[in-house]
C-alpha atoms as a PDB file:
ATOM      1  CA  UNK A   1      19.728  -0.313  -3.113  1.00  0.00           C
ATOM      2  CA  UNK A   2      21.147  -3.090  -5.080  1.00  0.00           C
ATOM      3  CA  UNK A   3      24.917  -2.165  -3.520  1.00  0.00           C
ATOM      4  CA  UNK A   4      23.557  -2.055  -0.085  1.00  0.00           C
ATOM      5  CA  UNK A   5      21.690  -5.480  -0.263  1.00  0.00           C
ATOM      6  CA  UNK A   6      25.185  -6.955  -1.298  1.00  0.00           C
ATOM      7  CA  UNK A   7      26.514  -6.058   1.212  1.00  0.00           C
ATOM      8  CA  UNK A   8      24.321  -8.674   3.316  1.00  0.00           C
ATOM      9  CA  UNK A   9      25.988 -12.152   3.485  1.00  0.00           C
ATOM     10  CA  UNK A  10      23.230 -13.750   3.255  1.00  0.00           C
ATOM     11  CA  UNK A  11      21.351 -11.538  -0.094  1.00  0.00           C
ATOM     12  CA  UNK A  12      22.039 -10.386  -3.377  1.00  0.00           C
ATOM     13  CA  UNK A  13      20.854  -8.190  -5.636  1.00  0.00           C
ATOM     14  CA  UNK A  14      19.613 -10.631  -8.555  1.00  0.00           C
ATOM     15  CA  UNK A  15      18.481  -7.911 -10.988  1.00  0.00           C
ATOM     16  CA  UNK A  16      16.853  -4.274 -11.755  1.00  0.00           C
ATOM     17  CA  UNK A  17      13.880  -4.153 -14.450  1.00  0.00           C
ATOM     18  CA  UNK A  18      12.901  -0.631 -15.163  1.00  0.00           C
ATOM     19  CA  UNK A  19      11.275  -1.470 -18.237  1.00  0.00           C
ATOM     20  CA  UNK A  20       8.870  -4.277 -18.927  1.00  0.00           C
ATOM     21  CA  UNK A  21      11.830  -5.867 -21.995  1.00  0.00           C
ATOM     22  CA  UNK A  22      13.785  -5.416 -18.573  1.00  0.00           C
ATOM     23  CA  UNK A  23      11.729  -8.453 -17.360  1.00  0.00           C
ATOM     24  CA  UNK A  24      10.517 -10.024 -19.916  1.00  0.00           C
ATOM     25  CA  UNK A  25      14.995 -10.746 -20.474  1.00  0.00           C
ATOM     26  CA  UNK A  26      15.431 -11.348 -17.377  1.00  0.00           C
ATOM     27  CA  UNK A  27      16.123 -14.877 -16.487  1.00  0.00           C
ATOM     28  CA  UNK A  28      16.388 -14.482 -12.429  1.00  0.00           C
ATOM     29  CA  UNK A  29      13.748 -16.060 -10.458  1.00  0.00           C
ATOM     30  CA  UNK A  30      13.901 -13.802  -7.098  1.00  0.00           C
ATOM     31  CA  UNK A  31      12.693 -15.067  -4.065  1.00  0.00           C
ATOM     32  CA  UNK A  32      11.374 -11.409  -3.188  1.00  0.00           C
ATOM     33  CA  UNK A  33      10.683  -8.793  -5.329  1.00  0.00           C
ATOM     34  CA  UNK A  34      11.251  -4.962  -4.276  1.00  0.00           C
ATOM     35  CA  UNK A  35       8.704  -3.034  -6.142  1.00  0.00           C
ATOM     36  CA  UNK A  36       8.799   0.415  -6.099  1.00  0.00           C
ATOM     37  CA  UNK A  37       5.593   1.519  -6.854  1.00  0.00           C
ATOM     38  CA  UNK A  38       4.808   4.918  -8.977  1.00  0.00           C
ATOM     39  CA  UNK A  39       1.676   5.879 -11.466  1.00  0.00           C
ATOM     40  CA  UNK A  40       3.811   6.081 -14.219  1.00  0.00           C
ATOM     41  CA  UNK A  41       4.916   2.327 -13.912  1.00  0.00           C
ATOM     42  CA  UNK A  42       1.687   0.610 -13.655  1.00  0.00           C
ATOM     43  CA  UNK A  43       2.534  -1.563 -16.838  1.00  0.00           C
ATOM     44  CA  UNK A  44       5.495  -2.843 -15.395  1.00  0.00           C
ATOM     45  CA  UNK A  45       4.033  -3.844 -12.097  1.00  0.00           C
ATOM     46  CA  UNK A  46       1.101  -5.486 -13.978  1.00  0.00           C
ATOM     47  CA  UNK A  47       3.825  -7.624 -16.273  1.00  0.00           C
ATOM     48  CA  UNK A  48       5.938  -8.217 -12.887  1.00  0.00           C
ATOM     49  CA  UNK A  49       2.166  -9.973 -11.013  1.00  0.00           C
ATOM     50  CA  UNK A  50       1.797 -11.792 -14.018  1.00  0.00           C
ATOM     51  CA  UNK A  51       4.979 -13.284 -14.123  1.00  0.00           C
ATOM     52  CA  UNK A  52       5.459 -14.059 -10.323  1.00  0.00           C
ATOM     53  CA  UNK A  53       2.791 -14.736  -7.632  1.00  0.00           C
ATOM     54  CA  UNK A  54       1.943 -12.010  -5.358  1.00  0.00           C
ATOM     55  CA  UNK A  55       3.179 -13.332  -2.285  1.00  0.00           C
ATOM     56  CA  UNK A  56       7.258 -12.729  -3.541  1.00  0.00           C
ATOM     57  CA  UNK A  57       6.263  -8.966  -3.784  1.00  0.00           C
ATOM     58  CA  UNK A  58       7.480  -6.462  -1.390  1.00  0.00           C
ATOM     59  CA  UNK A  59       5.898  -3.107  -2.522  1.00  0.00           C
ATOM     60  CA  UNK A  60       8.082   0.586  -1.574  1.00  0.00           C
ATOM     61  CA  UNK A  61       5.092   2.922  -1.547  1.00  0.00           C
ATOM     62  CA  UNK A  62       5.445   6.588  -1.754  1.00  0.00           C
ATOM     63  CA  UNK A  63       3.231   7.777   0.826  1.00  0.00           C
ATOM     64  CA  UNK A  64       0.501   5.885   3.283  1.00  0.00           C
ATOM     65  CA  UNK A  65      -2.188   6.617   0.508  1.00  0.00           C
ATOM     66  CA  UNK A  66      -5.142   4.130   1.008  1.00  0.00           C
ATOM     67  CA  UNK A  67      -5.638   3.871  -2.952  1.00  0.00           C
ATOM     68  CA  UNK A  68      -2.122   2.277  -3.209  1.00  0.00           C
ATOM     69  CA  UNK A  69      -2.453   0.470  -0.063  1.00  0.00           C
ATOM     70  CA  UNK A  70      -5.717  -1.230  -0.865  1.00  0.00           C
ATOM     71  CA  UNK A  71      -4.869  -1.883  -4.405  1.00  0.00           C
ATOM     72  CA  UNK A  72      -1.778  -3.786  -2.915  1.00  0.00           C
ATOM     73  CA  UNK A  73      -4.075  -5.823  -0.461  1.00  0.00           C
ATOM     74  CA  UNK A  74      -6.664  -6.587  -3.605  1.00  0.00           C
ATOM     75  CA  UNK A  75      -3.510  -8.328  -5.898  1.00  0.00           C
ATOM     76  CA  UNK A  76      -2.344 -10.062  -2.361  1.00  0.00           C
ATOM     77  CA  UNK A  77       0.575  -8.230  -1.132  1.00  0.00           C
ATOM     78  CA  UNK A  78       1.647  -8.726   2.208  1.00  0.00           C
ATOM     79  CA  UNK A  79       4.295  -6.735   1.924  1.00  0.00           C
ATOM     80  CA  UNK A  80       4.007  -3.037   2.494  1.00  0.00           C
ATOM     81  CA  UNK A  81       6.726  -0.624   3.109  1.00  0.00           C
ATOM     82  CA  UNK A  82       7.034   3.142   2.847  1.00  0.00           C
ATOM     83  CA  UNK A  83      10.154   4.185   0.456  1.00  0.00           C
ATOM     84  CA  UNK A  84      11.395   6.656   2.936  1.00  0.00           C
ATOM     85  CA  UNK A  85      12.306   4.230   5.196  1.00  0.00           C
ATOM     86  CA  UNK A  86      15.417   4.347   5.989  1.00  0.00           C
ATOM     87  CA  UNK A  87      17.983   2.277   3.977  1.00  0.00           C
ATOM     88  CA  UNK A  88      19.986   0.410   6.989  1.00  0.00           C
ATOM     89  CA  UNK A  89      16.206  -0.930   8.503  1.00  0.00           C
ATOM     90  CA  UNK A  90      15.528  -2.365   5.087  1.00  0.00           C
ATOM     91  CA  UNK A  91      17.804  -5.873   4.943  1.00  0.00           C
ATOM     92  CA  UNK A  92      16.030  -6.828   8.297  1.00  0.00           C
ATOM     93  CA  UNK A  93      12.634  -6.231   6.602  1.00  0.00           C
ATOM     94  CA  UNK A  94      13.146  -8.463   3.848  1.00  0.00           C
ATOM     95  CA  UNK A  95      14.576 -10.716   6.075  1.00  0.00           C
ATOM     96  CA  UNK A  96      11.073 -11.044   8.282  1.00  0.00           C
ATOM     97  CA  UNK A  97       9.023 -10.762   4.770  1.00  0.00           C
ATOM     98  CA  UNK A  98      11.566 -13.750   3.391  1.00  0.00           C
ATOM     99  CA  UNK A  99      10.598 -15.825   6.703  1.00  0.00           C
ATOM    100  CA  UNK A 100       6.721 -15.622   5.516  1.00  0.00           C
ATOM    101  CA  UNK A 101       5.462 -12.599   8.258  1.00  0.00           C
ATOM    102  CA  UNK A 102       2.923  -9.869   6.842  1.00  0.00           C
ATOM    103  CA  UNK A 103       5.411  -7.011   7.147  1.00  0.00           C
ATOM    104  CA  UNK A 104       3.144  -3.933   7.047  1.00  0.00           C
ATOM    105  CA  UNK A 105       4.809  -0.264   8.114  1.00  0.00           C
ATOM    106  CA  UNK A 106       3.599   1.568  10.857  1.00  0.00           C
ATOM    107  CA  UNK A 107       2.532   4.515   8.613  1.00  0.00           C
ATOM    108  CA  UNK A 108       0.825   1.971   6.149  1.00  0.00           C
ATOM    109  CA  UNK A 109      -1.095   0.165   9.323  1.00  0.00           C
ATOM    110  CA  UNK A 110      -2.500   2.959  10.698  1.00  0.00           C
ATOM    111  CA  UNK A 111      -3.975   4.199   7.209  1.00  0.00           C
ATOM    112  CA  UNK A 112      -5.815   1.557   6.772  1.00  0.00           C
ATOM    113  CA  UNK A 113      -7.094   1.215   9.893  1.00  0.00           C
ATOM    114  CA  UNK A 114      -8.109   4.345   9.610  1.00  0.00           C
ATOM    115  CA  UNK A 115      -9.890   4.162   6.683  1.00  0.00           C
ATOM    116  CA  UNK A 116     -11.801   1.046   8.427  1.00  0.00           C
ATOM    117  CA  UNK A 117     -13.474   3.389  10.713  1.00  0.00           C
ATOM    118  CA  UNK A 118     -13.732   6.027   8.898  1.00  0.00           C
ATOM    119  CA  UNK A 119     -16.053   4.410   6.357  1.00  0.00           C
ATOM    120  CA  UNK A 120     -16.479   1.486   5.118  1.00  0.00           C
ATOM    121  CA  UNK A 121     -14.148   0.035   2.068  1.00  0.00           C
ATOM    122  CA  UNK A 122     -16.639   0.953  -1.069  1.00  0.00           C
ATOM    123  CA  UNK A 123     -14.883   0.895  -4.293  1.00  0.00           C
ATOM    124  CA  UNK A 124     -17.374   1.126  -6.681  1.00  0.00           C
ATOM    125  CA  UNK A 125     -18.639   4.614  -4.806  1.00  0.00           C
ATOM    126  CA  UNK A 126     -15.370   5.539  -4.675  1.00  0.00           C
ATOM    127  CA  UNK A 127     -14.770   5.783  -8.608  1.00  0.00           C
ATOM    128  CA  UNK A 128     -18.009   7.199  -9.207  1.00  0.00           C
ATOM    129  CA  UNK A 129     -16.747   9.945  -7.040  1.00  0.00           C
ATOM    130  CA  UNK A 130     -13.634  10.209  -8.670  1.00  0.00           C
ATOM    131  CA  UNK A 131     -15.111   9.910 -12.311  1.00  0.00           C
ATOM    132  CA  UNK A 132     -17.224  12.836 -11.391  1.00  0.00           C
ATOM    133  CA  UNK A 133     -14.801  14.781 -10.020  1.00  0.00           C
ATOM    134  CA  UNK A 134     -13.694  14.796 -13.523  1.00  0.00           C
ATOM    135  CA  UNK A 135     -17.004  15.428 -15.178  1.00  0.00           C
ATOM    136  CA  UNK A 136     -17.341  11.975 -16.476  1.00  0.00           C
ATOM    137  CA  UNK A 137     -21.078  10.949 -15.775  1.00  0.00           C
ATOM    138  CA  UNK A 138     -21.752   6.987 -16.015  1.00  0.00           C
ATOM    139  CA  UNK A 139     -24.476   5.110 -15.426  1.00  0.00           C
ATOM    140  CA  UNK A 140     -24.621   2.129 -12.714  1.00  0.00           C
ATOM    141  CA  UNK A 141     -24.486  -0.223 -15.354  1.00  0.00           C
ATOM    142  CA  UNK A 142     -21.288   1.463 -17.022  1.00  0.00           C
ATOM    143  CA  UNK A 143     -19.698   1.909 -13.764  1.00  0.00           C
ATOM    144  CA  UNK A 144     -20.118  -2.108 -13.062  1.00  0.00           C
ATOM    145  CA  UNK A 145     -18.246  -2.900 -16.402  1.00  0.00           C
ATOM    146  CA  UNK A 146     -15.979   0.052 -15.318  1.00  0.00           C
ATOM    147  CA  UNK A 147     -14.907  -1.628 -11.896  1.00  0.00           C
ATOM    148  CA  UNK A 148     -14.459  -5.390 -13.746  1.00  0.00           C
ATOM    149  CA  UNK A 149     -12.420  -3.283 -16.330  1.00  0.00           C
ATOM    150  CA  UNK A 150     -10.413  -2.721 -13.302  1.00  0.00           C
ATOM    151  CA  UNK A 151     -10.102  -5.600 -12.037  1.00  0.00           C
ATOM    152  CA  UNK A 152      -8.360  -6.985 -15.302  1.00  0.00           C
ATOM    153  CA  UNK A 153     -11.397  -9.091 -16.105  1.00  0.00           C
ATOM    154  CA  UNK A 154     -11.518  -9.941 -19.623  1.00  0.00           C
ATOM    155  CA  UNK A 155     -15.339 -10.091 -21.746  1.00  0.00           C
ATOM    156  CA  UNK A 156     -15.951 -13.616 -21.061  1.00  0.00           C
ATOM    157  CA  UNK A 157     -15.866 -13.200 -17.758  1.00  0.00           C
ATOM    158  CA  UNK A 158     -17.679 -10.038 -17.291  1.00  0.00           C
ATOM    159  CA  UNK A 159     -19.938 -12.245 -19.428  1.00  0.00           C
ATOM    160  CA  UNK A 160     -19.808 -15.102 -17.022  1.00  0.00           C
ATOM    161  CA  UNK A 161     -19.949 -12.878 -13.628  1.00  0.00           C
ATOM    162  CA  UNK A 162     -22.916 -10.291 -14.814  1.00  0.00           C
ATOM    163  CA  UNK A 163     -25.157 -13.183 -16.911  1.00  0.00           C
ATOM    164  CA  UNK A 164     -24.851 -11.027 -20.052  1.00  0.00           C
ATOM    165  CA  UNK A 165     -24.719 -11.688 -23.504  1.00  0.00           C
ATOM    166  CA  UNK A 166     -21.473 -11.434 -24.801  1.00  0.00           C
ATOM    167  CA  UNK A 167     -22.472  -8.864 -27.769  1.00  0.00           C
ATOM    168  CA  UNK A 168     -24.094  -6.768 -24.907  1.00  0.00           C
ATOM    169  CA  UNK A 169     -20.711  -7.139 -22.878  1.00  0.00           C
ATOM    170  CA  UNK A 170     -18.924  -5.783 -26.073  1.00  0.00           C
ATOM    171  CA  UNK A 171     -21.495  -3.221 -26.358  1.00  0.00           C
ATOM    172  CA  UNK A 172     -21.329  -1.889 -22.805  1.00  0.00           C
ATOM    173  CA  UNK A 173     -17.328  -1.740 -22.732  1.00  0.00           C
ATOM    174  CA  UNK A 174     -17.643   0.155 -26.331  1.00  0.00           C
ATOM    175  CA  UNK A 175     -19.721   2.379 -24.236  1.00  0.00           C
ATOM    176  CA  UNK A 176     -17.536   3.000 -21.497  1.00  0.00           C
ATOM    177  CA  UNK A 177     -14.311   3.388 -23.744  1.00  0.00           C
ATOM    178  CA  UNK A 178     -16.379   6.544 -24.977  1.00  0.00           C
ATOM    179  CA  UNK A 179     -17.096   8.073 -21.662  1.00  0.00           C
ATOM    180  CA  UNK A 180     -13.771   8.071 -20.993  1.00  0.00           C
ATOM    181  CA  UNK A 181     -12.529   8.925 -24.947  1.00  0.00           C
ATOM    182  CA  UNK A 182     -10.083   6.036 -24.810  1.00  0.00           C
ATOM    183  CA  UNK A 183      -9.615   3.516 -27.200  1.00  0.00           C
ATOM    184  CA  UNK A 184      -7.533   0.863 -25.765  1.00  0.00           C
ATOM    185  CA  UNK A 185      -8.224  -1.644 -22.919  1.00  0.00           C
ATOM    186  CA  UNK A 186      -4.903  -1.426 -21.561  1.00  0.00           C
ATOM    187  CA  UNK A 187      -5.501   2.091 -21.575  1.00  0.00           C
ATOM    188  CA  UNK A 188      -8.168   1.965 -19.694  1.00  0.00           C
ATOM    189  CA  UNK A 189      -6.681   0.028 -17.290  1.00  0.00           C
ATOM    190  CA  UNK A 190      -4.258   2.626 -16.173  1.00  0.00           C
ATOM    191  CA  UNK A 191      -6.627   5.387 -16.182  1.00  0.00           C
ATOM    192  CA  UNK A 192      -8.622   3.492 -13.870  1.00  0.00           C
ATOM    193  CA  UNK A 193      -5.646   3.143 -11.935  1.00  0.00           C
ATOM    194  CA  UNK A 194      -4.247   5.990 -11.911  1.00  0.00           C
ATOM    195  CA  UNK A 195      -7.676   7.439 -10.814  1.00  0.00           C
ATOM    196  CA  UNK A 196      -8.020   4.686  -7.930  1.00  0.00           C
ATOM    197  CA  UNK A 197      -5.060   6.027  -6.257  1.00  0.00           C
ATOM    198  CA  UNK A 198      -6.089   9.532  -5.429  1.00  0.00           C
ATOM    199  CA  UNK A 199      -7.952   8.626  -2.749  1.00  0.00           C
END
């Protein structure tokens, strides 16, 4: 990737992070960001949309899967390619995503159209389904804090957002962290994730 982009007079390759020290050394500021997007990188994509804002990212998904696709939509990509495209169509891509234009594969488009009529978007349903499949049982309540848990919101705003007191906020996410036996909120996270994406 990087050898073919140099090969474009008018791009170059200004780095490769494949670890999140990767990044957090890295003293390029890219105007786009190629982000090749896989379940077992989650923490690096989370450090790379902290660090830049969302509309630099240009996200190589490995299939048309709606839980990838919407996930993308939800942090504000507007970049969405698949990562078999092929290689030589890929300079003129960036090129139209560079010039501000919601570059969105054919694949990708018609997925989430589909998924328009098919039903409508419900995400909260959709990881009670998931959590069942599973055999984790939660109740509305837990599945709320489950879904801000998500969404990266931290206690004081679950606070804020839900009109709970913040010991009951810390109560409920203790809660949750034992339905699903982990321990960590970053763990969490990427279980939640990771689950997300099945669909």
């Amino acid at each position: 990737m990087i050898n073919l982009l140099n090969q474009e007079s008018d791009m170059h390759a200004a780095g490769y992070a494949e670890t999140v020290t990767d990044i957090n050394a890295a003293e390029a500021e890219p105007d786009i960001i190629l982000l090749d997007t896989e379940a077992d990188n989650v923490p690096l994509q989370d450090r790379l949309h902290r660090r830049f804002p969302a509309n630099k990212f240009l996200y190589l998904l490995p299939s048309a899967d709606i839980g990838w696709i919407v996930r993308a939509v939800e942090l504000g990509v507007t970049g969405l390619v698949l990562k078999d495209t092929e290689p030589e169509r890929l300079p003129a891509i960036i090129r139209q995503f560079y010039d501000g234009r919601y570059v969105i594969a054919g694949e990708i488009a018609k997925a989430l159209i589909s998924s328009v009529h098919e039903k409508p978007y419900d995400e909260k349903e959709r990881m009670q389904q998931l959590l069942q499949a599973k055999g984790i049982e939660v109740t509305n309540r837990d599945l709320t804090i489950l879904q801000l848990l998500y969404h990266q919101k931290t206690n004081k705003e679950i606070t804020a957002e839900l009109g709970l007191a913040e010991k009951s906020v810390r109560d409920y996410v203790s809660t949750v962290y034992k339905h699903l036996n982990i321990h960590r909120r970053k763990d969490v996270y990427q279980f939640l994730t990771e689950l997300m994406q099945k669909l």
